[in-house]
C-alpha atoms as a PDB file:
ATOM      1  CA  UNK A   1     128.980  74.117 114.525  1.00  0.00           C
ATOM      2  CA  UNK A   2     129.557  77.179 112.319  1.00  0.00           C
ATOM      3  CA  UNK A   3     132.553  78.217 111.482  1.00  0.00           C
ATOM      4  CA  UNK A   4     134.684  80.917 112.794  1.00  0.00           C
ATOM      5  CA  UNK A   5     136.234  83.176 110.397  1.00  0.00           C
ATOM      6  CA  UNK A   6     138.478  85.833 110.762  1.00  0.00           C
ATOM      7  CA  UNK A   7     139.167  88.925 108.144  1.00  0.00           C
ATOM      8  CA  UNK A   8     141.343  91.808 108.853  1.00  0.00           C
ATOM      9  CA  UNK A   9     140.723  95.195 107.073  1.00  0.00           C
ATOM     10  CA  UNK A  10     137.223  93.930 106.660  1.00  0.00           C
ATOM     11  CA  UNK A  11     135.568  97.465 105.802  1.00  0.00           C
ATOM     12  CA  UNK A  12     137.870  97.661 102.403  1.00  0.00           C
ATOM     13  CA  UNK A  13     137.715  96.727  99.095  1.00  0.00           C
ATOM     14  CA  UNK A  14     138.218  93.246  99.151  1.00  0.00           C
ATOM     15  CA  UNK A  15     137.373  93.066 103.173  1.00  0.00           C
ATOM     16  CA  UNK A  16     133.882  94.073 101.939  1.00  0.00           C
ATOM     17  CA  UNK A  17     133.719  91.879  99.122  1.00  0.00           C
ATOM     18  CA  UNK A  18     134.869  88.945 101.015  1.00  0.00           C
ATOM     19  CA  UNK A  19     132.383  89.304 103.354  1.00  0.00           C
ATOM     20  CA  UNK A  20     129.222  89.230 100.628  1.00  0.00           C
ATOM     21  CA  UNK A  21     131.291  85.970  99.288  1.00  0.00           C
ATOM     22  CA  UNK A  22     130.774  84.438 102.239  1.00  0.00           C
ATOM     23  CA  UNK A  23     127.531  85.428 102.970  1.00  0.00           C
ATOM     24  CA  UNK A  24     125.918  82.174 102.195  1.00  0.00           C
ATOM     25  CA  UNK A  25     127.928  79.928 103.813  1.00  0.00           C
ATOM     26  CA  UNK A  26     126.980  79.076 108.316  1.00  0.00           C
ATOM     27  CA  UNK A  27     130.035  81.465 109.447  1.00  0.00           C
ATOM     28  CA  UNK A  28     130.418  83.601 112.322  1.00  0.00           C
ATOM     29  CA  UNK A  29     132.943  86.047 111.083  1.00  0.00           C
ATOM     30  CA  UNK A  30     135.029  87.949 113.094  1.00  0.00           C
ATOM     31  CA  UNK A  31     135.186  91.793 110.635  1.00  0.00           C
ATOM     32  CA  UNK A  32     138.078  93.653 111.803  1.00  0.00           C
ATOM     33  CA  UNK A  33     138.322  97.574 110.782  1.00  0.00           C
ATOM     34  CA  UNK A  34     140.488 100.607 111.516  1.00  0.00           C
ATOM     35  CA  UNK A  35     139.115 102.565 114.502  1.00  0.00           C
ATOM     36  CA  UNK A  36     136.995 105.327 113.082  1.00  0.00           C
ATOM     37  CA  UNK A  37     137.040 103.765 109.526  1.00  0.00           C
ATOM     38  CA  UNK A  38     132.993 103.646 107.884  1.00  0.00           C
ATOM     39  CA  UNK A  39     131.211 100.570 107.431  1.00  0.00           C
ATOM     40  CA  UNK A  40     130.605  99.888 104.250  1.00  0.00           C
ATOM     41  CA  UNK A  41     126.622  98.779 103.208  1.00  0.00           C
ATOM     42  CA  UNK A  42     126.640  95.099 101.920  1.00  0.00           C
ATOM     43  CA  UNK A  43     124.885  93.128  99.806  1.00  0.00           C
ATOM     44  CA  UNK A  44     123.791  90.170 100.647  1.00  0.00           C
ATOM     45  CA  UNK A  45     121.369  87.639  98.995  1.00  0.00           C
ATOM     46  CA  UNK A  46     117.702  87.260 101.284  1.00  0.00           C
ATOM     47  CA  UNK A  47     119.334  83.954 101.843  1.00  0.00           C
ATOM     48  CA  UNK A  48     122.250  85.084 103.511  1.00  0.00           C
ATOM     49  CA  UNK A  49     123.213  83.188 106.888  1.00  0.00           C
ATOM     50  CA  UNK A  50     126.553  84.921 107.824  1.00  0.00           C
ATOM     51  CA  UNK A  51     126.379  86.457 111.194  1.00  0.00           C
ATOM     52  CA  UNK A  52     129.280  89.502 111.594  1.00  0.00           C
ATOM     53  CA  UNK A  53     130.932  90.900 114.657  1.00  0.00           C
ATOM     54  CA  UNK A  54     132.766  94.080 113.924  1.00  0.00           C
ATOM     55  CA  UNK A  55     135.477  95.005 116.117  1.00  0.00           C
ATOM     56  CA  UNK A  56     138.231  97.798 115.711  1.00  0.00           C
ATOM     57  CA  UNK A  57     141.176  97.006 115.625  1.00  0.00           C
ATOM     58  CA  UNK A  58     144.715  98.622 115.058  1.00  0.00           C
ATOM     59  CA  UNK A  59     146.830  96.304 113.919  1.00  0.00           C
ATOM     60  CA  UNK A  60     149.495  98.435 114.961  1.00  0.00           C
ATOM     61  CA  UNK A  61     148.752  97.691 118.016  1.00  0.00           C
ATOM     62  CA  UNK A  62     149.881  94.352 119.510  1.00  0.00           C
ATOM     63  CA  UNK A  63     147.914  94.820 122.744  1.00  0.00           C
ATOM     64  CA  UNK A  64     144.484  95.365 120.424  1.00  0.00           C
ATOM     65  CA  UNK A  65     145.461  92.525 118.197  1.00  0.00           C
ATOM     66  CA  UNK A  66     145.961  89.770 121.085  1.00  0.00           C
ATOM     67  CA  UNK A  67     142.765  90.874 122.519  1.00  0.00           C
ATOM     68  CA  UNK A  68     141.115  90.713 119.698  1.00  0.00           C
ATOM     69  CA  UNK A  69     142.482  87.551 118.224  1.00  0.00           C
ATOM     70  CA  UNK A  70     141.617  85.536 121.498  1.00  0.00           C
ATOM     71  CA  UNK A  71     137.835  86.769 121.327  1.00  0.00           C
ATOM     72  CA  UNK A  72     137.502  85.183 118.077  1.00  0.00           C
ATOM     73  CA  UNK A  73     139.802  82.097 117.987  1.00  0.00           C
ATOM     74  CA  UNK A  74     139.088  81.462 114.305  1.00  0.00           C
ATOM     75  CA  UNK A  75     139.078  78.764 111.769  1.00  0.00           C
ATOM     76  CA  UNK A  76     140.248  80.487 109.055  1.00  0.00           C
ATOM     77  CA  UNK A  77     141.985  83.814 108.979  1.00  0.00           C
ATOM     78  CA  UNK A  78     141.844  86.261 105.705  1.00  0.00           C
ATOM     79  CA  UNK A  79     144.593  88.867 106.610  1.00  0.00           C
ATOM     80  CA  UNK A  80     143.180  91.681 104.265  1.00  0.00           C
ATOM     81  CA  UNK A  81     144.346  94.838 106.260  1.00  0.00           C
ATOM     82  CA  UNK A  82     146.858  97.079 105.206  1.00  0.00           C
ATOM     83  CA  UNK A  83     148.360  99.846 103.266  1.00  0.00           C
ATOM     84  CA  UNK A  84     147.652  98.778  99.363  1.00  0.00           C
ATOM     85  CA  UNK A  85     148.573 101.827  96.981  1.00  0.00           C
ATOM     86  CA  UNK A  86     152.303 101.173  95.278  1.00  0.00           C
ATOM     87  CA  UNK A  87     152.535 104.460  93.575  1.00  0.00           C
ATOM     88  CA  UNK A  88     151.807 106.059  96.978  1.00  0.00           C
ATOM     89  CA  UNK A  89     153.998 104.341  99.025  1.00  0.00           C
ATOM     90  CA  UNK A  90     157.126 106.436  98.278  1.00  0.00           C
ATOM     91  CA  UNK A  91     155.293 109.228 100.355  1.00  0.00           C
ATOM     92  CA  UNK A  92     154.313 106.917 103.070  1.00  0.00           C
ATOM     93  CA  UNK A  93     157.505 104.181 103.389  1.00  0.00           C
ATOM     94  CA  UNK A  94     157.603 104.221 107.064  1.00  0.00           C
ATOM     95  CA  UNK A  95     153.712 103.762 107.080  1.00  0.00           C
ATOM     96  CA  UNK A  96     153.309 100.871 104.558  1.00  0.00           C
ATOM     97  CA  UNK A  97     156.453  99.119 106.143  1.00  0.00           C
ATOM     98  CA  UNK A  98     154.929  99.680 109.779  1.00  0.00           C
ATOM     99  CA  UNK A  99     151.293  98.341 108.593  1.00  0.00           C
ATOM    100  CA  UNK A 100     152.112  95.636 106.130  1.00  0.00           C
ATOM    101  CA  UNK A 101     154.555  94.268 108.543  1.00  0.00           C
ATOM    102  CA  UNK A 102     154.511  94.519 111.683  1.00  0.00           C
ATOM    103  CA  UNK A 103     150.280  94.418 111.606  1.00  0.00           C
ATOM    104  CA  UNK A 104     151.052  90.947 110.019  1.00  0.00           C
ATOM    105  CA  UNK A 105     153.934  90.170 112.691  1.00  0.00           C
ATOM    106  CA  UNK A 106     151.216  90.951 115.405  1.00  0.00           C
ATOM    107  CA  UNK A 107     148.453  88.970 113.568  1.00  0.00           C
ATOM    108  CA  UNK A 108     151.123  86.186 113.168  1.00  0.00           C
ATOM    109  CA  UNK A 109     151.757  86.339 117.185  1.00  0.00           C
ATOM    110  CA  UNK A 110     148.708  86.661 118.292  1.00  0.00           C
ATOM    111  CA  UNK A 111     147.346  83.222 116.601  1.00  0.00           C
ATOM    112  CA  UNK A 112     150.292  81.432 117.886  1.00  0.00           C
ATOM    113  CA  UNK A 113     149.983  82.989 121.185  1.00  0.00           C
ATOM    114  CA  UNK A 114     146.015  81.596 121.642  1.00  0.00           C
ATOM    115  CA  UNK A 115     146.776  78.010 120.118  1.00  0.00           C
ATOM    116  CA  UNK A 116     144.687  76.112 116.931  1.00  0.00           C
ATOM    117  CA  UNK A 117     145.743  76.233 113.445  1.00  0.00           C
ATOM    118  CA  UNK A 118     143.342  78.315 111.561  1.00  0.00           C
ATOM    119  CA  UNK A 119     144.160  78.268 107.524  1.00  0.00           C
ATOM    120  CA  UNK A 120     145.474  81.593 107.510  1.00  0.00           C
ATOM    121  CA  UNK A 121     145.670  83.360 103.644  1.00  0.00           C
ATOM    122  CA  UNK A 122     148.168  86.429 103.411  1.00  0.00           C
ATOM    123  CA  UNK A 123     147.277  88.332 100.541  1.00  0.00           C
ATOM    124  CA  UNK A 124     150.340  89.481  98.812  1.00  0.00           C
ATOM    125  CA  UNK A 125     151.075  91.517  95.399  1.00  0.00           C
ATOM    126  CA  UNK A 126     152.483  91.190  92.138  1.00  0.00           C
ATOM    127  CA  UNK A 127     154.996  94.148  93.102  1.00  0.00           C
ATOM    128  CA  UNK A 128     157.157  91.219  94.827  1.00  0.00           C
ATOM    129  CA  UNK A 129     158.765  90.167  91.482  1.00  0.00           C
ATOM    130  CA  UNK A 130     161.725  91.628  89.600  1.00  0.00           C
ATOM    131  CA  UNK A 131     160.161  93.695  86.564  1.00  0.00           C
ATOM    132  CA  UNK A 132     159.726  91.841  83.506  1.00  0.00           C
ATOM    133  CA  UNK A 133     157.321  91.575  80.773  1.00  0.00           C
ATOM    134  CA  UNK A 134     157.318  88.000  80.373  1.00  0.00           C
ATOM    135  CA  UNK A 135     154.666  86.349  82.193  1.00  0.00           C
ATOM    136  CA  UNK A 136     155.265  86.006  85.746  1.00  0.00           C
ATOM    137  CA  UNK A 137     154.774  82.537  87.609  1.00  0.00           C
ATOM    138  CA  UNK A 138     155.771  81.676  91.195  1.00  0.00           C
ATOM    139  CA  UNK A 139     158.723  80.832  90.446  1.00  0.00           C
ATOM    140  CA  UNK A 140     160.518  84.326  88.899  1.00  0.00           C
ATOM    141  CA  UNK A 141     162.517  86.239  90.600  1.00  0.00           C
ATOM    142  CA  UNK A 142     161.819  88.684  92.885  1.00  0.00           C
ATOM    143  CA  UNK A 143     163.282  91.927  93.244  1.00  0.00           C
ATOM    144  CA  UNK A 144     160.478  94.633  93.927  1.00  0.00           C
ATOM    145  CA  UNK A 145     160.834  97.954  93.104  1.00  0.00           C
ATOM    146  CA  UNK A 146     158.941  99.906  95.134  1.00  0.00           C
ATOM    147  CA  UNK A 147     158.270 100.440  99.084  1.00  0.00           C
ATOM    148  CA  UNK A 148     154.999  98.540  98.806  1.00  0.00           C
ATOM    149  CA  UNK A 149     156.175  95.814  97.210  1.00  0.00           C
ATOM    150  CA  UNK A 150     159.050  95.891  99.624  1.00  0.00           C
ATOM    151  CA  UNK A 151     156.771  95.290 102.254  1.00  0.00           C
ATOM    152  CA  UNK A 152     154.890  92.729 100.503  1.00  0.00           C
ATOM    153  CA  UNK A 153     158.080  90.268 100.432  1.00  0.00           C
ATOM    154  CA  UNK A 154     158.367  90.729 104.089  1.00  0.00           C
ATOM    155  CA  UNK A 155     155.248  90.170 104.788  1.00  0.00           C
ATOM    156  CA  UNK A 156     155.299  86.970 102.273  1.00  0.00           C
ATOM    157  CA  UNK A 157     158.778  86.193 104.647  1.00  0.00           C
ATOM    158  CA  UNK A 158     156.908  86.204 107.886  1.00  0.00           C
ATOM    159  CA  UNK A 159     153.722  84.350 106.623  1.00  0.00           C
ATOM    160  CA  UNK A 160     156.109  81.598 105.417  1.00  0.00           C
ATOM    161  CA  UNK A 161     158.242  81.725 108.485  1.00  0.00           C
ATOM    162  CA  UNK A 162     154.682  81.020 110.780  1.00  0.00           C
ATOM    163  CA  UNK A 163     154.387  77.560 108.466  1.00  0.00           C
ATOM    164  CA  UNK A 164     157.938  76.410 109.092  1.00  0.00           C
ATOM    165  CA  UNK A 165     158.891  77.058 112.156  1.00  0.00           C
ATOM    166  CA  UNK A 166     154.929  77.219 114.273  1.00  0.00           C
ATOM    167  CA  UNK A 167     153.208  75.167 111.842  1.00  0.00           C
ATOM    168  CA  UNK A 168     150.550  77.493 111.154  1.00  0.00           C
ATOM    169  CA  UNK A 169     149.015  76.552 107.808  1.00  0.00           C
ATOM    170  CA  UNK A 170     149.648  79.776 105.759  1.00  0.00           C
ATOM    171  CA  UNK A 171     149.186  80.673 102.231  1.00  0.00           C
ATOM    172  CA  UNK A 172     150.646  83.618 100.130  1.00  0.00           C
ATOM    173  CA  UNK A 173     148.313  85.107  97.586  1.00  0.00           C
ATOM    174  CA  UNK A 174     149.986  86.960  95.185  1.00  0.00           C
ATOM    175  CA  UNK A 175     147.345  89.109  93.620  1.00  0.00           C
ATOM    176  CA  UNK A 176     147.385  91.401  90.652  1.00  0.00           C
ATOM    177  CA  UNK A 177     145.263  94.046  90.295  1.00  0.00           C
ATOM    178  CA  UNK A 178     142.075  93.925  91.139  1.00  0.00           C
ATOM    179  CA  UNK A 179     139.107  96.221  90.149  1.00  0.00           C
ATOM    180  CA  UNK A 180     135.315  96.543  90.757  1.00  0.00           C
ATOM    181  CA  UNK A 181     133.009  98.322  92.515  1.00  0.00           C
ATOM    182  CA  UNK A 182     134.217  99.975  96.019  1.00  0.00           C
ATOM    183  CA  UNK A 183     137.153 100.578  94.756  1.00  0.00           C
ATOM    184  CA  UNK A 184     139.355 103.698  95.960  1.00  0.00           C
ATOM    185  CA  UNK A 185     139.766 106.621  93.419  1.00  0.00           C
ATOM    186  CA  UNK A 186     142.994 106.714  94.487  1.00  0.00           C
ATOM    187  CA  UNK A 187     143.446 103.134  91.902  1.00  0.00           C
ATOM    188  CA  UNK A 188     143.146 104.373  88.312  1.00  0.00           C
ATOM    189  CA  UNK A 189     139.934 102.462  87.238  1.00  0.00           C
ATOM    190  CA  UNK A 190     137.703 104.047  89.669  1.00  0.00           C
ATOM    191  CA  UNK A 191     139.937 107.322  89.220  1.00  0.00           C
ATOM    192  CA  UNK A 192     138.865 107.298  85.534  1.00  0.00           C
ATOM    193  CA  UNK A 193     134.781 105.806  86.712  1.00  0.00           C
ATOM    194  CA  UNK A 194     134.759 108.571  89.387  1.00  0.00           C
ATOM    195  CA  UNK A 195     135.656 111.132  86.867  1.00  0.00           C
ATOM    196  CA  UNK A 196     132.900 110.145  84.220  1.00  0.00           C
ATOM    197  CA  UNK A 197     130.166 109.737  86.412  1.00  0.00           C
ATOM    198  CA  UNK A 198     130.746 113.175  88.030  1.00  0.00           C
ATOM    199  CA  UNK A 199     130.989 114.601  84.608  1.00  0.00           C
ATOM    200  CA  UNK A 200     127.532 113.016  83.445  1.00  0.00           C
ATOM    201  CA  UNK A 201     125.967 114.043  86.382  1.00  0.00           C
ATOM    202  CA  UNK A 202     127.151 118.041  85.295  1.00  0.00           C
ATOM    203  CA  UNK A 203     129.063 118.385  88.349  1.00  0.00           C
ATOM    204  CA  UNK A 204     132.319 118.361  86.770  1.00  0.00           C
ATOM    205  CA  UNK A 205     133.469 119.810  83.345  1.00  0.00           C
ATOM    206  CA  UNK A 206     134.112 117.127  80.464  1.00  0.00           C
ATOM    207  CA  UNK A 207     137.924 116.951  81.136  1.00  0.00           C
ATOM    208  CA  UNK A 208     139.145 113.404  81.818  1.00  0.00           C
ATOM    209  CA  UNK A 209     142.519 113.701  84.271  1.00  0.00           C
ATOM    210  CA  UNK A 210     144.888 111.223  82.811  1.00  0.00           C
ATOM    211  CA  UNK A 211     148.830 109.565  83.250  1.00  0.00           C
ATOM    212  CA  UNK A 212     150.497 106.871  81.485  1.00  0.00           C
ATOM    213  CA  UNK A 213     147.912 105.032  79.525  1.00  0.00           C
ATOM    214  CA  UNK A 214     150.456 102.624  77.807  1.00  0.00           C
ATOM    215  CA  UNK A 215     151.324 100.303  80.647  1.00  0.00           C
ATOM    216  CA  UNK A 216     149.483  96.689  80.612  1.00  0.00           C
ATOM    217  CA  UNK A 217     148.241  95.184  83.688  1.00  0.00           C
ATOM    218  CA  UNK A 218     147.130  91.671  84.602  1.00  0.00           C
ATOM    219  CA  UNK A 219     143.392  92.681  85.635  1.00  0.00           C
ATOM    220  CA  UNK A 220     140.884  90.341  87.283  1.00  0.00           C
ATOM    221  CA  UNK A 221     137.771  91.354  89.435  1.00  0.00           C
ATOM    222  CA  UNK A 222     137.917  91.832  92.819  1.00  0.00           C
ATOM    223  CA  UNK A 223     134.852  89.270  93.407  1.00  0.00           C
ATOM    224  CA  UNK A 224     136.718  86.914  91.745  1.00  0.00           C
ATOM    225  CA  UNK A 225     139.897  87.643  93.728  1.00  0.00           C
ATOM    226  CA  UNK A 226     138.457  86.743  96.612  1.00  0.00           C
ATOM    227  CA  UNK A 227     136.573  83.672  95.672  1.00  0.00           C
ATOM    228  CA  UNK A 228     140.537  83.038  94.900  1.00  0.00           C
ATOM    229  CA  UNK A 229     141.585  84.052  98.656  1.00  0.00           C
ATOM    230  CA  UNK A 230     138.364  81.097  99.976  1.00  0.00           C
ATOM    231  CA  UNK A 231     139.671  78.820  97.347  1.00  0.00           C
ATOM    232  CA  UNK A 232     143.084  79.054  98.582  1.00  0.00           C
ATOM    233  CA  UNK A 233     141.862  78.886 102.596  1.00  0.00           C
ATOM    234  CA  UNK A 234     140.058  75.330 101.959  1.00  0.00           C
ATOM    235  CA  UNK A 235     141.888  73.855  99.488  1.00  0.00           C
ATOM    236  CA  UNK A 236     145.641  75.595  98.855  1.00  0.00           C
ATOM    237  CA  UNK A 237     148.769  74.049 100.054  1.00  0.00           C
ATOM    238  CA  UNK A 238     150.712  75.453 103.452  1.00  0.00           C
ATOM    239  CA  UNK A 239     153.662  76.952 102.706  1.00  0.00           C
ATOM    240  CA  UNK A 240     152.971  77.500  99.106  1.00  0.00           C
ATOM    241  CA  UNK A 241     152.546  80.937  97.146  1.00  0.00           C
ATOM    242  CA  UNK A 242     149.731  80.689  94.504  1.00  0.00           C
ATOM    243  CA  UNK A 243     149.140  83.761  91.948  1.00  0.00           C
ATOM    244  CA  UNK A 244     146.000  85.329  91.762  1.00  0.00           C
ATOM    245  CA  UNK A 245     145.590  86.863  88.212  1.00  0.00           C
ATOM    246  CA  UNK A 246     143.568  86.324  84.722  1.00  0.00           C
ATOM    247  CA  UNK A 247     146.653  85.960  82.706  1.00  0.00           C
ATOM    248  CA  UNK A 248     146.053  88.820  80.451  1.00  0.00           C
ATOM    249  CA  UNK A 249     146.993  91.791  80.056  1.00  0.00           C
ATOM    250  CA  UNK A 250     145.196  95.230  79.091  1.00  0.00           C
ATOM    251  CA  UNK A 251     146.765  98.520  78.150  1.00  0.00           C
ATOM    252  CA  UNK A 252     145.266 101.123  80.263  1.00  0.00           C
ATOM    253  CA  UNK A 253     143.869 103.001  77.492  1.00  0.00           C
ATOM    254  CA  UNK A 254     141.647  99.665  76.419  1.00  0.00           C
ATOM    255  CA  UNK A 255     140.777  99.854  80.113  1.00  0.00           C
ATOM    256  CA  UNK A 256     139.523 103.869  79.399  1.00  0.00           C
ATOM    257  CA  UNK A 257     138.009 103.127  76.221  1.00  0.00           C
ATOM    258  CA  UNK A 258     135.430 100.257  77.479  1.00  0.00           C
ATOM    259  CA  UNK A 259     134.509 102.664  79.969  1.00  0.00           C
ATOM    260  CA  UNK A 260     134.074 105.412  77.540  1.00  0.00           C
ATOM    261  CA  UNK A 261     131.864 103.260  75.633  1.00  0.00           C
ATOM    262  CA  UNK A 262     129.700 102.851  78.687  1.00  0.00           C
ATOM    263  CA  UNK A 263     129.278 106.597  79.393  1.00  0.00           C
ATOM    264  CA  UNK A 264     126.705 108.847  77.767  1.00  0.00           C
ATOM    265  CA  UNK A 265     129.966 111.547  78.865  1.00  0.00           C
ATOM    266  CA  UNK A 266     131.773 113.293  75.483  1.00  0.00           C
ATOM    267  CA  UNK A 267     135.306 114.410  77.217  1.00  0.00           C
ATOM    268  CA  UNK A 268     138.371 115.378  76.286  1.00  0.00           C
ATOM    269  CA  UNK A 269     141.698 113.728  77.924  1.00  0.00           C
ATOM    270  CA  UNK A 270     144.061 115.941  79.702  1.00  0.00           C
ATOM    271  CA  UNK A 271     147.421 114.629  81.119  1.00  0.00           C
ATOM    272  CA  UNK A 272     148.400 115.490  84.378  1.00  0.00           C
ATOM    273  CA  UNK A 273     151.849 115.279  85.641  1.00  0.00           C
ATOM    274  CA  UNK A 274     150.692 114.271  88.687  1.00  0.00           C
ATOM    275  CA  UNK A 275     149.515 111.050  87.890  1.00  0.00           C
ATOM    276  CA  UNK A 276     152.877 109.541  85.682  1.00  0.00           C
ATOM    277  CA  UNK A 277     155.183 107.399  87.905  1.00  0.00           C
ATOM    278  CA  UNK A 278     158.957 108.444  87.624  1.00  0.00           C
ATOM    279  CA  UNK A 279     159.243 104.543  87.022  1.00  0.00           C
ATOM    280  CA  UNK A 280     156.422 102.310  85.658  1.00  0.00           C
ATOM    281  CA  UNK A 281     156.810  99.041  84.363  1.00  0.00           C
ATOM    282  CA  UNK A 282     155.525  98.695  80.645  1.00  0.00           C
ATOM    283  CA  UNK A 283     153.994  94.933  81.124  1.00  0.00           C
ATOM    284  CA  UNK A 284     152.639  92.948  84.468  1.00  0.00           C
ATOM    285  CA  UNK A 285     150.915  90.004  83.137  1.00  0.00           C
ATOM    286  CA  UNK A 286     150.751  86.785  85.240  1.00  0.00           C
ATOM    287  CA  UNK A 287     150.410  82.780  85.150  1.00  0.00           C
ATOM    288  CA  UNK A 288     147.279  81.368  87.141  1.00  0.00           C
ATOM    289  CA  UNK A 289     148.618  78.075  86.320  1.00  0.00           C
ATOM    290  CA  UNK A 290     149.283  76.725  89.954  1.00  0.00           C
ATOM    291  CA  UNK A 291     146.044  77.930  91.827  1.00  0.00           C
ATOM    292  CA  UNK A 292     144.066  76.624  88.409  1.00  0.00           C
ATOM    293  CA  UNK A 293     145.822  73.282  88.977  1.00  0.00           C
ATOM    294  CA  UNK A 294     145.680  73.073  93.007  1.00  0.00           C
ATOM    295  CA  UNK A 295     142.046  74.506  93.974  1.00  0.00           C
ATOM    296  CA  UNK A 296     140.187  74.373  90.348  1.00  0.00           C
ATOM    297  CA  UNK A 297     139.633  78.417  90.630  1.00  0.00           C
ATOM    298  CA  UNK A 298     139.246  80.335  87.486  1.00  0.00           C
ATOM    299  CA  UNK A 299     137.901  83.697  86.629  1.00  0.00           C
ATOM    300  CA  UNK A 300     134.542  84.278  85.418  1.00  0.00           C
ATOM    301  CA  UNK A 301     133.696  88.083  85.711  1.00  0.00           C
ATOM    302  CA  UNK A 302     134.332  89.440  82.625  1.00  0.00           C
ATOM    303  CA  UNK A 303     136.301  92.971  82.144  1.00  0.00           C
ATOM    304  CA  UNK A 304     133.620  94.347  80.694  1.00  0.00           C
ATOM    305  CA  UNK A 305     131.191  93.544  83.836  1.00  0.00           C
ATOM    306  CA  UNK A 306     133.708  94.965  86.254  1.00  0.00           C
ATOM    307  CA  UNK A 307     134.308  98.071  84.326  1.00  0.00           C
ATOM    308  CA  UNK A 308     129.940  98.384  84.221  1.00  0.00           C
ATOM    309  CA  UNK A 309     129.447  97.502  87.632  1.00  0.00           C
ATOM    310  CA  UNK A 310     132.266  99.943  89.070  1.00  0.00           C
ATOM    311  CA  UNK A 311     130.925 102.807  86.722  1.00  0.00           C
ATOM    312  CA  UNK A 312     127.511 102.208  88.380  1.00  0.00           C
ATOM    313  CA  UNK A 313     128.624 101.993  91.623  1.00  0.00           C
ATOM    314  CA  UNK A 314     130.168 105.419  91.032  1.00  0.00           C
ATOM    315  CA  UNK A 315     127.135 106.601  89.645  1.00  0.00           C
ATOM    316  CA  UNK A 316     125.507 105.310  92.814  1.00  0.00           C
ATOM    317  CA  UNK A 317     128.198 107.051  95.070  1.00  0.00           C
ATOM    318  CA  UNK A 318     127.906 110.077  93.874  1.00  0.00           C
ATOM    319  CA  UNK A 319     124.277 110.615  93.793  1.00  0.00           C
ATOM    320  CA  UNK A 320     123.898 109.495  97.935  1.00  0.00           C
ATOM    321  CA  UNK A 321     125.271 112.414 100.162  1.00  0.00           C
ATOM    322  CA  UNK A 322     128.556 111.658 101.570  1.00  0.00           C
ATOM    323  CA  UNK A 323     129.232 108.337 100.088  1.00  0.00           C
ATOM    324  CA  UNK A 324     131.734 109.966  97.149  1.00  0.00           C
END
């Protein structure tokens, strides 16, 4: 019998990605997305054998979610919904609070409500742990700094909670940044991709919009993240939080600079105030030691790749009508 999967905010950048990652595999997946929100166009190998069911669903809503949840009764659950920007969430506390915890406290709920033990993996962040620019492994403290991370540790709280006291077997993946194609220009990699392929094309004028381009950051690519999130579904420990990260860091301006080197665009950079955090940590680098050691999962898409492939994909977005 195939198995049943399960994967909130399935139209978004990971959601999408996890989707093509399973593609292969003899699932019936159960694709949740926002009411309203646009499907994204996958791609999947000729071979593919996954067969999706989208649904909408508002996680927000614990009358959708329990509906929703009983129709598919998974096997494994990938709980990818929810508000994701950091630097945004100052605007929006009351929204990433309501969405990254009480969606999950609904999720959470509903699976207990309507029996089985699916392996359930609750994608957290990096923005959990107390700023520091040694290398971060599970076992730091925490102190987050921001609204989003905020909600991160709660949602971390009630993922653990569902192990210990309902015996749901949960993980916590605490991802770092993530980039590839898909990506939201709102995240500064496709910011910067959008911007050069919209300048090549002559539609914009060869100005590059720039912040802080000091800060390091723990990169790995989103395809690889969530081969991480499978990895960490089949063969992580309940109850445990496992890293997701390369363990390296990368100034921002490297980041620019191999994507300037993959543009035929000549542009000047312009700072804009808009784009520098009032507080912005100098260093995030993390240790992959423990999901290395527990499901064998490494990276293997190199920077370079993601930086070509989400370049491309902008170049690809911006030439199709209303996919920008």
């Amino acid at each position: 019998m195939a198995r049943a999967i399960l994967v909130t905010g399935a139209s978004g950048f990971a959601g999408s990605h996890l989707l093509e990652a399973l593609a292969v595999e003899d699932v019936d997946v159960a694709a949740w997305s926002r009411p309203g929100e646009r499907i994204p166009a996958l791609a999947f190998p000729q071979a593919a054998r996954v067969r999706i069911r989208w649904d909408e669903v508002d996680v927000l809503d614990p009358a959708a979610v329990d509906a929703a949840a009983r129709r598919a009764r998974p096997d494994e659950v990938y709980h990818l919904a929810g508000a994701a920007h950091l630097g945004q969430s100052w605007a929006a506390v009351e929204r990433v609070l309501a969405v990254n915890v009480r969606g999950t406290h609904h999720l959470l709920e509903a699976l207990r409500r309507h029996g089985g033990k699916p392996h359930l993996v609750i994608p957290s962040s990096a923005a959990v742990y107390r700023p520091t620019a040694a290398p971060l492994d599970e076992s730091m403290p925490l102190g987050p700094a921001s609204p989003y991370g905020l909600s991160k540790l709660a949602q971390e709280r009630l993922a653990l909670r569902a192990w210990q006291e309902d015996g749901l077997p949960v993980v916590v993946a605490r991802a770092f940044n993530h980039v590839g194609p898909r990506q939201s220009p709102d995240f500064v990699a496709s910011s910067f991709a959008r911007q050069l392929a919209a300048i090549e094309a002559g539609n914009a004028p060869p100005a590059l919009r720039v912040g802080n381009l000091d800060p390091r950051r723990d990169l790995t690519d989103v395809r690889d993240t969530v081969r991480a999130y499978v990895a960490l579904a089949r063969r992580g420990t309940p109850g445990l939080v496992y890293n997701v990260c390369s363990g390296r860091a990368v100034s921002i301006r490297e980041l620019l600079d191999l994507m300037l080197a993959r543009s035929g665009a000549r542009v000047r950079l312009e700072e804009d105030a808009a784009l520098l955090r009032p507080s912005d940590a100098p260093v995030v680098i993390g240790s992959a030691a423990r999901i290395r050691a527990g499901t064998g999962w490494e990276p293997v898409v190199s920077l370079e790749q993601s930086v070509t492939d989400l370049l491309d994909d902008w170049r690809r977005r911006l030439a199709t009508p209303g996919r920008s």
